[in-house]
Structure formats: C-alpha cells, structure tokens
PDB file of N, CA and C in Angstrom:
ATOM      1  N   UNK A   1     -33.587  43.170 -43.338  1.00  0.00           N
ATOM      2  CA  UNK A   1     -32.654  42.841 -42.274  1.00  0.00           C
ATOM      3  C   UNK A   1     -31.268  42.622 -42.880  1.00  0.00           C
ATOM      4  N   UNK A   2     -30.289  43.556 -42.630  1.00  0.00           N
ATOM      5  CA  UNK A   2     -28.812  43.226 -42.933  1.00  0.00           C
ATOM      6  C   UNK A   2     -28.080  42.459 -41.864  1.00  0.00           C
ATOM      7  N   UNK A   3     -27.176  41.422 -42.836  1.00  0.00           N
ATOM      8  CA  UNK A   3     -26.392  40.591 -41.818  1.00  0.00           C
ATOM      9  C   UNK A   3     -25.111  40.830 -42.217  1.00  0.00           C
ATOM     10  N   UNK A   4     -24.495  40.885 -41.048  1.00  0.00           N
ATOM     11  CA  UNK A   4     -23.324  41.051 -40.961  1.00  0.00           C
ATOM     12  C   UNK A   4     -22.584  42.335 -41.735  1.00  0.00           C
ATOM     13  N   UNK A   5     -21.969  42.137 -42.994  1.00  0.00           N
ATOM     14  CA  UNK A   5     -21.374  43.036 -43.512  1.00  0.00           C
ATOM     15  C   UNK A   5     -22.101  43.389 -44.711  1.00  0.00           C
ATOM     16  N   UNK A   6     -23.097  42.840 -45.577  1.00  0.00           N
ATOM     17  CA  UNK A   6     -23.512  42.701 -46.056  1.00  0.00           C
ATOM     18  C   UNK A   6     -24.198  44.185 -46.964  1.00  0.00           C
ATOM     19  N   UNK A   7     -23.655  44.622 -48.038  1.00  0.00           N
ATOM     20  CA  UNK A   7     -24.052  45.899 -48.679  1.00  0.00           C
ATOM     21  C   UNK A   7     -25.172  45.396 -49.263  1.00  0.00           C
ATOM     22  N   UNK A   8     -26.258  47.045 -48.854  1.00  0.00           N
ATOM     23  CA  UNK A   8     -27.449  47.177 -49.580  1.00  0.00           C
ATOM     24  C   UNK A   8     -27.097  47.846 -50.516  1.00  0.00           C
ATOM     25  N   UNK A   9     -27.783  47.209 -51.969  1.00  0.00           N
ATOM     26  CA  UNK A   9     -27.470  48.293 -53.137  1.00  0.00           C
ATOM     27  C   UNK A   9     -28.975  48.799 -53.324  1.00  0.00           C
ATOM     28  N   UNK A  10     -29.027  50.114 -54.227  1.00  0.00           N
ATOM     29  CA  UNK A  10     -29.919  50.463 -54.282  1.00  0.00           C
ATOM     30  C   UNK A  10     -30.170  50.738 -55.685  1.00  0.00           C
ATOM     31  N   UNK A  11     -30.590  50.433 -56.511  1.00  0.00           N
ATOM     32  CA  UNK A  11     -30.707  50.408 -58.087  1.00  0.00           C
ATOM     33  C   UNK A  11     -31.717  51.149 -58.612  1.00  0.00           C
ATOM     34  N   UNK A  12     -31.677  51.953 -59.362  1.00  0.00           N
ATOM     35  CA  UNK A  12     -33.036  52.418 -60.316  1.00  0.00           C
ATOM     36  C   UNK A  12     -32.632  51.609 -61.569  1.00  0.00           C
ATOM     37  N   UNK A  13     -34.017  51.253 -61.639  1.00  0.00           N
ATOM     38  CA  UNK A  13     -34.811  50.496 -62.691  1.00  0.00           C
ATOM     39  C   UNK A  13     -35.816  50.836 -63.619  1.00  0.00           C
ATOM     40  N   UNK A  14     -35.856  50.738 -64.764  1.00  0.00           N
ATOM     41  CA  UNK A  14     -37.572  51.330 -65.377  1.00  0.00           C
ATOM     42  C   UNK A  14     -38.041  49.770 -65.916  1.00  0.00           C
ATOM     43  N   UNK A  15     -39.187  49.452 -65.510  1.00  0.00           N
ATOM     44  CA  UNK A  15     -40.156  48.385 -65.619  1.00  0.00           C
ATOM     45  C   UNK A  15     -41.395  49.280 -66.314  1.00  0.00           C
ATOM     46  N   UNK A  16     -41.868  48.609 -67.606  1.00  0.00           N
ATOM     47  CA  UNK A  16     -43.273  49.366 -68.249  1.00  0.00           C
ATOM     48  C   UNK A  16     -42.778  50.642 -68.110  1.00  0.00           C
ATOM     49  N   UNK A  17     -42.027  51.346 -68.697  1.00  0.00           N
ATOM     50  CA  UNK A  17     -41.972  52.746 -68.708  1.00  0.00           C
ATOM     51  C   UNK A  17     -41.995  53.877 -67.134  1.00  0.00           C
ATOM     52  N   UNK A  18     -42.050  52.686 -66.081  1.00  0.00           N
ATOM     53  CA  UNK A  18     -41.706  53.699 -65.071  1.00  0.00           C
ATOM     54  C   UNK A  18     -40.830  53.381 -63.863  1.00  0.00           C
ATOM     55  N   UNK A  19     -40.081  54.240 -63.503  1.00  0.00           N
ATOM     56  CA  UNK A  19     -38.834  54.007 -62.592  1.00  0.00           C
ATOM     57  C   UNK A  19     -39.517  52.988 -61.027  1.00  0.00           C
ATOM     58  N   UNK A  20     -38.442  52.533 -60.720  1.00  0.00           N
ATOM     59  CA  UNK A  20     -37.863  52.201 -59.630  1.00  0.00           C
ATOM     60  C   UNK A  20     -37.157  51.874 -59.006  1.00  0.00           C
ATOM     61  N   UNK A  21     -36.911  52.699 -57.256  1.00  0.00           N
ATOM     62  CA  UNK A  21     -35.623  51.914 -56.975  1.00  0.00           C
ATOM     63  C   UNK A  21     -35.844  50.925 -55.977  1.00  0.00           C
ATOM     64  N   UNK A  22     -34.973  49.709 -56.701  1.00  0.00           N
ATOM     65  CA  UNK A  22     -34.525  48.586 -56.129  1.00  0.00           C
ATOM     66  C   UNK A  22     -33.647  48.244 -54.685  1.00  0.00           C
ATOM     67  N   UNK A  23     -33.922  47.950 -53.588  1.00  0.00           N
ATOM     68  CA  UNK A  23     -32.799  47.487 -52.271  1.00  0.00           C
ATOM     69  C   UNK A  23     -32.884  46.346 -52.596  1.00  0.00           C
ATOM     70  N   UNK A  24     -31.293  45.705 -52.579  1.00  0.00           N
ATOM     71  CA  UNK A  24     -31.189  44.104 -51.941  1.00  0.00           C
ATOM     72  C   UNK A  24     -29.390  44.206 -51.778  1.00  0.00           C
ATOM     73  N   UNK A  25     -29.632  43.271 -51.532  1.00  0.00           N
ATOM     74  CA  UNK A  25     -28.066  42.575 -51.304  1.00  0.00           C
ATOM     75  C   UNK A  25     -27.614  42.050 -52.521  1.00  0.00           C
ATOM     76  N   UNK A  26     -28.313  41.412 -53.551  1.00  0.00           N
ATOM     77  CA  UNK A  26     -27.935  41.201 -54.526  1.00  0.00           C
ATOM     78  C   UNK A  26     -27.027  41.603 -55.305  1.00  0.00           C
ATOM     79  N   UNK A  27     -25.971  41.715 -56.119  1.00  0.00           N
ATOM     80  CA  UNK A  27     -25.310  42.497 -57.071  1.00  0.00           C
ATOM     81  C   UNK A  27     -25.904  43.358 -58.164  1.00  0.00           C
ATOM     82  N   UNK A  28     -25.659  44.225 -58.090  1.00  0.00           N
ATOM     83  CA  UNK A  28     -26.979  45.126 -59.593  1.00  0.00           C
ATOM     84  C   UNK A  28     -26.949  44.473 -60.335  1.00  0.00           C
ATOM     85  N   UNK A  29     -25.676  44.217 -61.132  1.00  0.00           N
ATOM     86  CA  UNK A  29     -26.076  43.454 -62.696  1.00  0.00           C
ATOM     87  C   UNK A  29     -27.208  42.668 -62.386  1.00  0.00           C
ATOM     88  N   UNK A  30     -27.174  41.755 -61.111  1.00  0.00           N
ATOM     89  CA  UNK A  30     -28.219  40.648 -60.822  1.00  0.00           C
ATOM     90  C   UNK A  30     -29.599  41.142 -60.659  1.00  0.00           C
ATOM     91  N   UNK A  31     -29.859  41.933 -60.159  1.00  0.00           N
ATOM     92  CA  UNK A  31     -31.428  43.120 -60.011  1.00  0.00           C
ATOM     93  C   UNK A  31     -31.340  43.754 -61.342  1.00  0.00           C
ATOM     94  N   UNK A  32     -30.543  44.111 -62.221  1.00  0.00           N
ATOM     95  CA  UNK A  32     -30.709  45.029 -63.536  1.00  0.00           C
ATOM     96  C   UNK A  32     -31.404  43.853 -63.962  1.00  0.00           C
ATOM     97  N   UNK A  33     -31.204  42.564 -64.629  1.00  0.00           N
ATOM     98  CA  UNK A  33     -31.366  41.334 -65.238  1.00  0.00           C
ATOM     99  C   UNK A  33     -32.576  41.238 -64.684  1.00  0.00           C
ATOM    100  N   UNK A  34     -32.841  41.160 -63.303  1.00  0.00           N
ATOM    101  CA  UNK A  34     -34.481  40.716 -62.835  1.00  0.00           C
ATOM    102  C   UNK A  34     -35.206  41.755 -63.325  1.00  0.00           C
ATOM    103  N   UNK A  35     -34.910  42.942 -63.128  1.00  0.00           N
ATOM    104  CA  UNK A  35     -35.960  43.701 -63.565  1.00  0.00           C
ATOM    105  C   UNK A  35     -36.126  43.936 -65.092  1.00  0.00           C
ATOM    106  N   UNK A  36     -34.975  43.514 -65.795  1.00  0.00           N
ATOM    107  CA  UNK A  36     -35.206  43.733 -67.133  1.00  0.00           C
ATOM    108  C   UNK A  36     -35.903  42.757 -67.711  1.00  0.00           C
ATOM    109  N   UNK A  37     -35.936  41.181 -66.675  1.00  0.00           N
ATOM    110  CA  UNK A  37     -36.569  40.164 -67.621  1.00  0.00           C
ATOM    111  C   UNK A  37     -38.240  40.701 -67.304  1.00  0.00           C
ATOM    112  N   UNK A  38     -38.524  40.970 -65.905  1.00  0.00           N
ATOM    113  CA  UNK A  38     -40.186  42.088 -65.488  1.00  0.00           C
ATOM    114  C   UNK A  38     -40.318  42.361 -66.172  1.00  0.00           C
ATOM    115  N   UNK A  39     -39.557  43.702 -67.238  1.00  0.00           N
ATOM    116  CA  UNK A  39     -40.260  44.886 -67.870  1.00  0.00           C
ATOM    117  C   UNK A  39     -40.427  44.345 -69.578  1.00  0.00           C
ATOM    118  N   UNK A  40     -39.470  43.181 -70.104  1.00  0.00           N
ATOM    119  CA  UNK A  40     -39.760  42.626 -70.970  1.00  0.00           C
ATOM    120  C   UNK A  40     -41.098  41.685 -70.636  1.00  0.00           C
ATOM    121  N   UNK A  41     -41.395  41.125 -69.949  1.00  0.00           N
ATOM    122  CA  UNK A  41     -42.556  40.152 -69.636  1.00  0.00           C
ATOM    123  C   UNK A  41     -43.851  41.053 -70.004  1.00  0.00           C
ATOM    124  N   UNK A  42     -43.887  42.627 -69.101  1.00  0.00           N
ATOM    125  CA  UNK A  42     -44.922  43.250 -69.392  1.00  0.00           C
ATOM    126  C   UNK A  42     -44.789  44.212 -70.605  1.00  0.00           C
ATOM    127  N   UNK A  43     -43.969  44.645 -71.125  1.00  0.00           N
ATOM    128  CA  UNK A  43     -43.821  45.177 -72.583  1.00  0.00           C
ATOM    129  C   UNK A  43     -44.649  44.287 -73.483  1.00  0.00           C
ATOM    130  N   UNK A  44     -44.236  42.844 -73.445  1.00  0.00           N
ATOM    131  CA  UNK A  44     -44.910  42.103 -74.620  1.00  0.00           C
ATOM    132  C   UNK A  44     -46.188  41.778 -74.380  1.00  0.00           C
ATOM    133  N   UNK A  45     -46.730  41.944 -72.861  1.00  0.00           N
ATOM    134  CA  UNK A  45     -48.188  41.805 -72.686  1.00  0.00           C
ATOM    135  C   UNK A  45     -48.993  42.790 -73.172  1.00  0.00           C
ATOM    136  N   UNK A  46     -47.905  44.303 -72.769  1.00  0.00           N
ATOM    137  CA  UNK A  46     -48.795  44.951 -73.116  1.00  0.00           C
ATOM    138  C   UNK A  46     -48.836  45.562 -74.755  1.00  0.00           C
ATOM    139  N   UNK A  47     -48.045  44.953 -75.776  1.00  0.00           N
ATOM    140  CA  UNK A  47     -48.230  45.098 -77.283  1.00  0.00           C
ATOM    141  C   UNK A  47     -49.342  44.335 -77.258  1.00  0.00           C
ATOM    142  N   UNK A  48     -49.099  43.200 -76.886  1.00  0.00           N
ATOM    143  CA  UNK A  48     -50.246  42.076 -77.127  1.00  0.00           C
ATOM    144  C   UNK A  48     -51.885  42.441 -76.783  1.00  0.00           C
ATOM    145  N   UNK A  49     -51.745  42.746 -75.749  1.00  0.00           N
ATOM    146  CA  UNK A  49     -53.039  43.330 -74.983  1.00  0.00           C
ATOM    147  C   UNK A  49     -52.997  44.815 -74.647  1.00  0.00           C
ATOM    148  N   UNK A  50     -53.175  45.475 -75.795  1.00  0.00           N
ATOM    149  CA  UNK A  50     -52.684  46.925 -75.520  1.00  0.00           C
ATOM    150  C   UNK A  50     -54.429  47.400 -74.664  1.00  0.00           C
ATOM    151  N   UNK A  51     -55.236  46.798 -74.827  1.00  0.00           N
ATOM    152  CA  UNK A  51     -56.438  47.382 -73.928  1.00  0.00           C
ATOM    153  C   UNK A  51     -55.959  47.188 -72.284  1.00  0.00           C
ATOM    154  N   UNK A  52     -55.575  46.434 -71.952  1.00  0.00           N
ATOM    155  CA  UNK A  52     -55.392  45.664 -70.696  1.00  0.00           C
ATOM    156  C   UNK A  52     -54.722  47.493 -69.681  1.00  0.00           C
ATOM    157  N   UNK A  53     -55.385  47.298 -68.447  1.00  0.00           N
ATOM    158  CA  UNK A  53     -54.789  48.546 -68.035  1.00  0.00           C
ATOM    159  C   UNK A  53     -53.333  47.989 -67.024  1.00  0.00           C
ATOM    160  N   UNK A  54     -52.479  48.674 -66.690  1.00  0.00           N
ATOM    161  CA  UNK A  54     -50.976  48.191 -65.666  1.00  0.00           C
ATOM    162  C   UNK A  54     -51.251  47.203 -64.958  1.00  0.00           C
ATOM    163  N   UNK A  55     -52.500  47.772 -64.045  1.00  0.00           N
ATOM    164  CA  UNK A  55     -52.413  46.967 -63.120  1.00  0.00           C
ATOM    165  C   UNK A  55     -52.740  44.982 -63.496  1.00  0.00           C
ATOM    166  N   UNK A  56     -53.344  45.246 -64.510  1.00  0.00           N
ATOM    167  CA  UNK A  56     -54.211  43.600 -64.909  1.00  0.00           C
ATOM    168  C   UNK A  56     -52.494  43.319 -66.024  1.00  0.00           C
ATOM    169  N   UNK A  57     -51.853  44.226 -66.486  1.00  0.00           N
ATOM    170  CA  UNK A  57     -50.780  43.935 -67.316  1.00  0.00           C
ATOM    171  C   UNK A  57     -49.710  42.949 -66.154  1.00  0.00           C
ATOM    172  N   UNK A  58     -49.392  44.126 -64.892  1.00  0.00           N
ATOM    173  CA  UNK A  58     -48.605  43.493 -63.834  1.00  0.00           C
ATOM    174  C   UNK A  58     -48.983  41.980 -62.947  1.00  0.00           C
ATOM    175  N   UNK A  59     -50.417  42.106 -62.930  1.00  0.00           N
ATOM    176  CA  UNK A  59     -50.986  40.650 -62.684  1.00  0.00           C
ATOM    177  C   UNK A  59     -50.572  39.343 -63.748  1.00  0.00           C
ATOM    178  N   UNK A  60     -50.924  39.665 -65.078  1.00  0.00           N
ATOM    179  CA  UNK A  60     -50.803  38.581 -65.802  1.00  0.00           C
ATOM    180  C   UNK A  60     -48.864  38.324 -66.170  1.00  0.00           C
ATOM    181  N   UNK A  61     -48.310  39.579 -65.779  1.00  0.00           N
ATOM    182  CA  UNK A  61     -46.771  39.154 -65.945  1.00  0.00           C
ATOM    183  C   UNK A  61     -46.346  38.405 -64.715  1.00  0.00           C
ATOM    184  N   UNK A  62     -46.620  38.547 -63.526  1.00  0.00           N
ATOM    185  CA  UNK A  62     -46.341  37.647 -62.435  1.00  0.00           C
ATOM    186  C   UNK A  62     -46.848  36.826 -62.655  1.00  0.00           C
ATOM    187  N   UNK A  63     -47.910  36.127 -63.243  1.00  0.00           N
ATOM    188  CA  UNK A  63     -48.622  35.068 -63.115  1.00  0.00           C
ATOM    189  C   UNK A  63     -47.993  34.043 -64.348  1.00  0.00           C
ATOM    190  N   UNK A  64     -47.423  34.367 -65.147  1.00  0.00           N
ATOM    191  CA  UNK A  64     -47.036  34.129 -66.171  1.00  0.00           C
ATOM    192  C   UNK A  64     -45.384  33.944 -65.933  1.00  0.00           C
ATOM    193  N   UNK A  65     -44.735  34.666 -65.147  1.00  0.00           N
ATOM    194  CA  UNK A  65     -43.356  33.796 -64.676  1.00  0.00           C
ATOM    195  C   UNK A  65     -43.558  33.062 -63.218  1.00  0.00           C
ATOM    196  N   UNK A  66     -44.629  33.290 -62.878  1.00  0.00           N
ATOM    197  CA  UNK A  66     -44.950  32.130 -61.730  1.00  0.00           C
ATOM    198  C   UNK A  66     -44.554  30.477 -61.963  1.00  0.00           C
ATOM    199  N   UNK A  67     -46.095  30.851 -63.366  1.00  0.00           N
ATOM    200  CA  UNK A  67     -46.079  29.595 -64.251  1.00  0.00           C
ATOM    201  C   UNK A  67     -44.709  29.113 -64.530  1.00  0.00           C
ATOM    202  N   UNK A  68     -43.962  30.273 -64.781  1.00  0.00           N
ATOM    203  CA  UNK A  68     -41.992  29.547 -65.647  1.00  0.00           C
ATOM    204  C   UNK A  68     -41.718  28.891 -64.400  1.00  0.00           C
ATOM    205  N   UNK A  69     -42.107  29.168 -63.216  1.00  0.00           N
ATOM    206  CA  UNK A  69     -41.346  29.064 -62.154  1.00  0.00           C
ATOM    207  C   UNK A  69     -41.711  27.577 -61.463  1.00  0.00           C
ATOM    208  N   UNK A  70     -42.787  27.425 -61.767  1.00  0.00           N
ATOM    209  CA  UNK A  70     -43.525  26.295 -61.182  1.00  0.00           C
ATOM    210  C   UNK A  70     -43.030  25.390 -62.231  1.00  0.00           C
ATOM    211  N   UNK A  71     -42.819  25.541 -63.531  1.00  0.00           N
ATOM    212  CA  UNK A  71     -42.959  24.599 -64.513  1.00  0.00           C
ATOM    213  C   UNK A  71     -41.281  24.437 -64.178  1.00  0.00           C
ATOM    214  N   UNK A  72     -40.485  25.052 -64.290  1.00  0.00           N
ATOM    215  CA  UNK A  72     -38.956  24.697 -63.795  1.00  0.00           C
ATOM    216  C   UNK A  72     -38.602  23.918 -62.891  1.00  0.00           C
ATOM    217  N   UNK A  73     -39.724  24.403 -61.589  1.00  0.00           N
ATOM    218  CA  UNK A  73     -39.187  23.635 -60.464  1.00  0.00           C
ATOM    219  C   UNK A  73     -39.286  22.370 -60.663  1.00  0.00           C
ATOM    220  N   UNK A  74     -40.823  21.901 -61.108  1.00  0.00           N
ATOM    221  CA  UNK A  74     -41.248  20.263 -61.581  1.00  0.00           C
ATOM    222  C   UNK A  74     -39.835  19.215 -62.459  1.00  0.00           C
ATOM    223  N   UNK A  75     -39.322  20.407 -63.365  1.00  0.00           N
ATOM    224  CA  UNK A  75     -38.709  19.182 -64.280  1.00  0.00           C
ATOM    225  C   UNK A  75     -37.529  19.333 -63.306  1.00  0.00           C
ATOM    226  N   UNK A  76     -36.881  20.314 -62.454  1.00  0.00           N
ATOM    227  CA  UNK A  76     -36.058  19.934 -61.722  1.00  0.00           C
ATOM    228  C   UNK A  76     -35.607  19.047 -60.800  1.00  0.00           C
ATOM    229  N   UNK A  77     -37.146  18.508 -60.020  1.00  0.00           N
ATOM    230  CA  UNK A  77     -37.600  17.622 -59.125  1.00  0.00           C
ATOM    231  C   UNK A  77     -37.419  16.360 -59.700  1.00  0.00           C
ATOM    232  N   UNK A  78     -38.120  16.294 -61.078  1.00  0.00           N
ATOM    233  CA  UNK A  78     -38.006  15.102 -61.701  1.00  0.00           C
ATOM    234  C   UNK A  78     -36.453  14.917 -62.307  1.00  0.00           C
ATOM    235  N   UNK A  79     -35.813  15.804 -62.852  1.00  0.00           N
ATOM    236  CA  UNK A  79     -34.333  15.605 -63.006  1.00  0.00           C
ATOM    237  C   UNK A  79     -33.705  15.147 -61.622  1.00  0.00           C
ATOM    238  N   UNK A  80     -33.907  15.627 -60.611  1.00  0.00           N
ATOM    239  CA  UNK A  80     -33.574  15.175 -59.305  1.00  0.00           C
ATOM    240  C   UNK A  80     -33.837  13.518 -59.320  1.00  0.00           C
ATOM    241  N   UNK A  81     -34.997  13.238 -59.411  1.00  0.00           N
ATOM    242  CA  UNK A  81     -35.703  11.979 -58.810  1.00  0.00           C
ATOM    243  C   UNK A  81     -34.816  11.184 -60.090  1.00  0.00           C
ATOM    244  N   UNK A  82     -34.770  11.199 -61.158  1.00  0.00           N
ATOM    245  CA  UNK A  82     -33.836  10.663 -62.186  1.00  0.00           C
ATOM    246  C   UNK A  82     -32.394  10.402 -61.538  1.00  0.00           C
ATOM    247  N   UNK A  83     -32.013  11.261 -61.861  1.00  0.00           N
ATOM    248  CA  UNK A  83     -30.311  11.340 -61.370  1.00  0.00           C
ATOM    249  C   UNK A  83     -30.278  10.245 -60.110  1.00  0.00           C
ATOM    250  N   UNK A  84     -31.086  10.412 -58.938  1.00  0.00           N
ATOM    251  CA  UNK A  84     -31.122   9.519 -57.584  1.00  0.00           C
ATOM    252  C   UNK A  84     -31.656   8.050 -57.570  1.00  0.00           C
ATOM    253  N   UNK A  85     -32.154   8.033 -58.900  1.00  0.00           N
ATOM    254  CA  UNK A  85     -32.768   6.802 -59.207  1.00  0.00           C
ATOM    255  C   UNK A  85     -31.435   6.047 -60.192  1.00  0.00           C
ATOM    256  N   UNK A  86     -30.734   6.710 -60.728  1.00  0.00           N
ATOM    257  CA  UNK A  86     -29.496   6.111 -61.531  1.00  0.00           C
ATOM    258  C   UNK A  86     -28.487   5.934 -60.569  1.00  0.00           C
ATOM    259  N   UNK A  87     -28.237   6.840 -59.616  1.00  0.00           N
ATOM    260  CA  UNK A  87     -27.536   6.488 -58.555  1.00  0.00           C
ATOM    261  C   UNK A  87     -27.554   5.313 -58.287  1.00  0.00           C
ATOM    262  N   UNK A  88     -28.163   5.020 -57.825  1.00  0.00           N
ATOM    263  CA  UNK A  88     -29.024   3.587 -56.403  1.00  0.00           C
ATOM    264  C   UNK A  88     -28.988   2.511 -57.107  1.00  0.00           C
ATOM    265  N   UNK A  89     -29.172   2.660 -58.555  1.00  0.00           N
ATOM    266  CA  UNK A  89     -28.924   1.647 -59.946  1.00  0.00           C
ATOM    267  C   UNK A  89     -28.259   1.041 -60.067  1.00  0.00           C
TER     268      UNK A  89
END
C-alpha cells in the first residue's frame, strides 16, 4: 500500500548466490544493507554447515537474527526501565 507520495524502489539483490528484487519505500542503501547483512548471515551458515540444504540454511539465518532481535529488544526495555527509574530518582 503506497501513501501519499511515497516512492517504491525496486532493488536487485543477491542473497546466497541468488538474485532478488526488492520493493519498499525504504532508501536502497537501506535494503542493500538488509539484504547484505541476510546474505552474510547465510554465507557463514552455509561454510559452517556446508551439508545443510537453502532451505534449512534460510530457516536457521532467520532464526538466528530473530534471536539478535529479541535479545536487543530485552536490553532495550531494560535500558528503558533504567533510564525511567533514574528519572523518578
């Protein structure tokens, strides 16, 4: 859904050795960067686990910046709950 004035870019990307193109609103550099941190996530899975086939490679790389993602949000919450607790102090 586009709002307002809002440009769709459309980016090709290679993730694991194979293309795609990208839509968002985002700025490319900003989608080049996401997809480059993807295709590094599964590059090193798949040196690591060179048996592993794409699809179980692409599972364990989402699951694995999930984890970054979950683990970020927590200390953020708690940096939050800190900061609001020195406040009130």
């Amino acid at each position: 859904m586009q709002k307002g004035s809002e440009q769709i870019n459309r980016i090709k990307v290679e993730i694991n050795g194979e293309d795609y193109y990208i839509k968002g609103t985002a700025p490319e550099e900003y989608i080049k960067q996401v997809a480059s941190y993807v295709d590094k996530k599964m590059k090193n899975l798949s040196q690591s686990h060179p048996n592993l086939s794409r699809n179980r490679v692409a599972v364990l790389a989402a699951l694995n910046i999930t984890d970054e993602l979950f683990k970020l949000k927590k200390e953020y919450e708690e940096f939050l709950s800190m900061v609001d607790g020195e406040s009130r102090g």
